[in-house]
Protein backbone atom coordinates (compact mmCIF):
# COMPACT_ATOMS: atom_id res chain seq x y z
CA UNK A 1 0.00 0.00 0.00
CA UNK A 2 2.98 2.40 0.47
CA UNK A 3 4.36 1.99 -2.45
CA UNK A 4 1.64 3.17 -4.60
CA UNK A 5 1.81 6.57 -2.34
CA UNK A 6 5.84 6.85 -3.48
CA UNK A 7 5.43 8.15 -6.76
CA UNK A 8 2.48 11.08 -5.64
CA UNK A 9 4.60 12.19 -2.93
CA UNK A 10 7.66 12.83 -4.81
CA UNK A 11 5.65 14.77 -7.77
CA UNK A 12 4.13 16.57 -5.14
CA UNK A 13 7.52 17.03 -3.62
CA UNK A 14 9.23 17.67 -7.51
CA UNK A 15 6.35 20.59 -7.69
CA UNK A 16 6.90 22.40 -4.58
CA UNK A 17 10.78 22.80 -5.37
CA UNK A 18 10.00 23.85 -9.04
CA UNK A 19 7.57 26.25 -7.87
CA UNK A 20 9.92 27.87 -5.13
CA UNK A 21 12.76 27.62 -7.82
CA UNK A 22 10.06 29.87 -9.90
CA UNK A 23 9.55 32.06 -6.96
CA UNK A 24 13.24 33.14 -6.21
CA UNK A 25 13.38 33.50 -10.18
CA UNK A 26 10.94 35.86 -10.87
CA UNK A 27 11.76 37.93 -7.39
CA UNK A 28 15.18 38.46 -8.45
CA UNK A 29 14.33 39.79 -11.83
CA UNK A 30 15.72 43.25 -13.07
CA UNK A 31 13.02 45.81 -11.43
CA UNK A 32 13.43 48.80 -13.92
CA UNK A 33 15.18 49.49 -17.54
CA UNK A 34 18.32 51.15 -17.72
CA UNK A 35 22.01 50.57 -16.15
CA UNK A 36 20.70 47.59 -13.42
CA UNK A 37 24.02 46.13 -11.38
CA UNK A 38 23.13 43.13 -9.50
CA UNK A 39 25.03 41.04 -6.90
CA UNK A 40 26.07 37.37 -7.68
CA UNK A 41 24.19 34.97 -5.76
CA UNK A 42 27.17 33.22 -4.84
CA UNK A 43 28.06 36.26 -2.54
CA UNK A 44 26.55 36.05 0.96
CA UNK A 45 23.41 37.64 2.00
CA UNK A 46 22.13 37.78 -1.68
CA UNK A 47 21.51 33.92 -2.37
CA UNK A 48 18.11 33.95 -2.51
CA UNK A 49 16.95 37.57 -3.16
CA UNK A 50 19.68 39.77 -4.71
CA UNK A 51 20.59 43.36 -4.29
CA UNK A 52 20.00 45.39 -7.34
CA UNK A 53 21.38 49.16 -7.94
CA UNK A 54 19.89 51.28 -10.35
CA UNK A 55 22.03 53.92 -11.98
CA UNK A 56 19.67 57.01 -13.76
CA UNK A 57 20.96 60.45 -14.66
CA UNK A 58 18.99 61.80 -11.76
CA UNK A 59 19.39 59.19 -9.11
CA UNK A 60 20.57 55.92 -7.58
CA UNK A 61 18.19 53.57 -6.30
CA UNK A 62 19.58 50.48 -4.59
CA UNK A 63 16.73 47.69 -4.58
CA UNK A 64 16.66 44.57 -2.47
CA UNK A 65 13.55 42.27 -2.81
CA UNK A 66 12.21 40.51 0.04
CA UNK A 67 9.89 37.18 0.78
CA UNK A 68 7.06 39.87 1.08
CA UNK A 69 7.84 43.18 -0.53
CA UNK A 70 10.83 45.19 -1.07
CA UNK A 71 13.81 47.50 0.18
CA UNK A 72 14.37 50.53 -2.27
CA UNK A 73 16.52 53.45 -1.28
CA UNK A 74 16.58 56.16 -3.94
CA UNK A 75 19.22 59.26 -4.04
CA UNK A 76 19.78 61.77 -6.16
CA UNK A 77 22.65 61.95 -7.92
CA UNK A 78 24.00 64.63 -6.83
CA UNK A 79 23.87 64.03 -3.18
CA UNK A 80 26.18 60.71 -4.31
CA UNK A 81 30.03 61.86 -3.35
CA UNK A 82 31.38 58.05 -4.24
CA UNK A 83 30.99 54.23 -4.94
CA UNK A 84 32.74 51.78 -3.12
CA UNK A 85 32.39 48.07 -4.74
């Protein structure tokens, strides 16, 4: 009797990981058109949502998504003395 529940359980297991996959995917998407900068995944604190920074000619907006909602910081450019990577 357990065996026929095997095979559900791992689609159902298969679907949950594609769907979070899809979820990380489309949150860490570019946010805006222009000049978009965004930090490797492979650097800590930015696995699973990464930090995005928008450069405009009027301002600088750094963008971090979150599980809910989303961190944006704008600043105009010239209030912006220098950049530190």
């Amino acid at each position: 009797m357990a065996d026929g529940l095997v095979f559900p359980a791992a689609a159902v297991v298969a679907a949950i990981g594609i769907l979070l996959l899809m979820f990380f995917a489309w949150k860490g998407r570019q946010f805006a058109d222009g000049d978009i900068f965004r930090a490797s995944r492979w650097s800590r604190g930015n696995r699973l949502f990464p930090t995005q920074v928008l450069i405009t000619p009027t301002s600088v907006v750094h963008y971090t998504p979150e599980l809910v909602g989303r961190k944006e910081h704008s600043i105009h450019i010239a209030h912006v003395a220098s950049v530190s990577i």
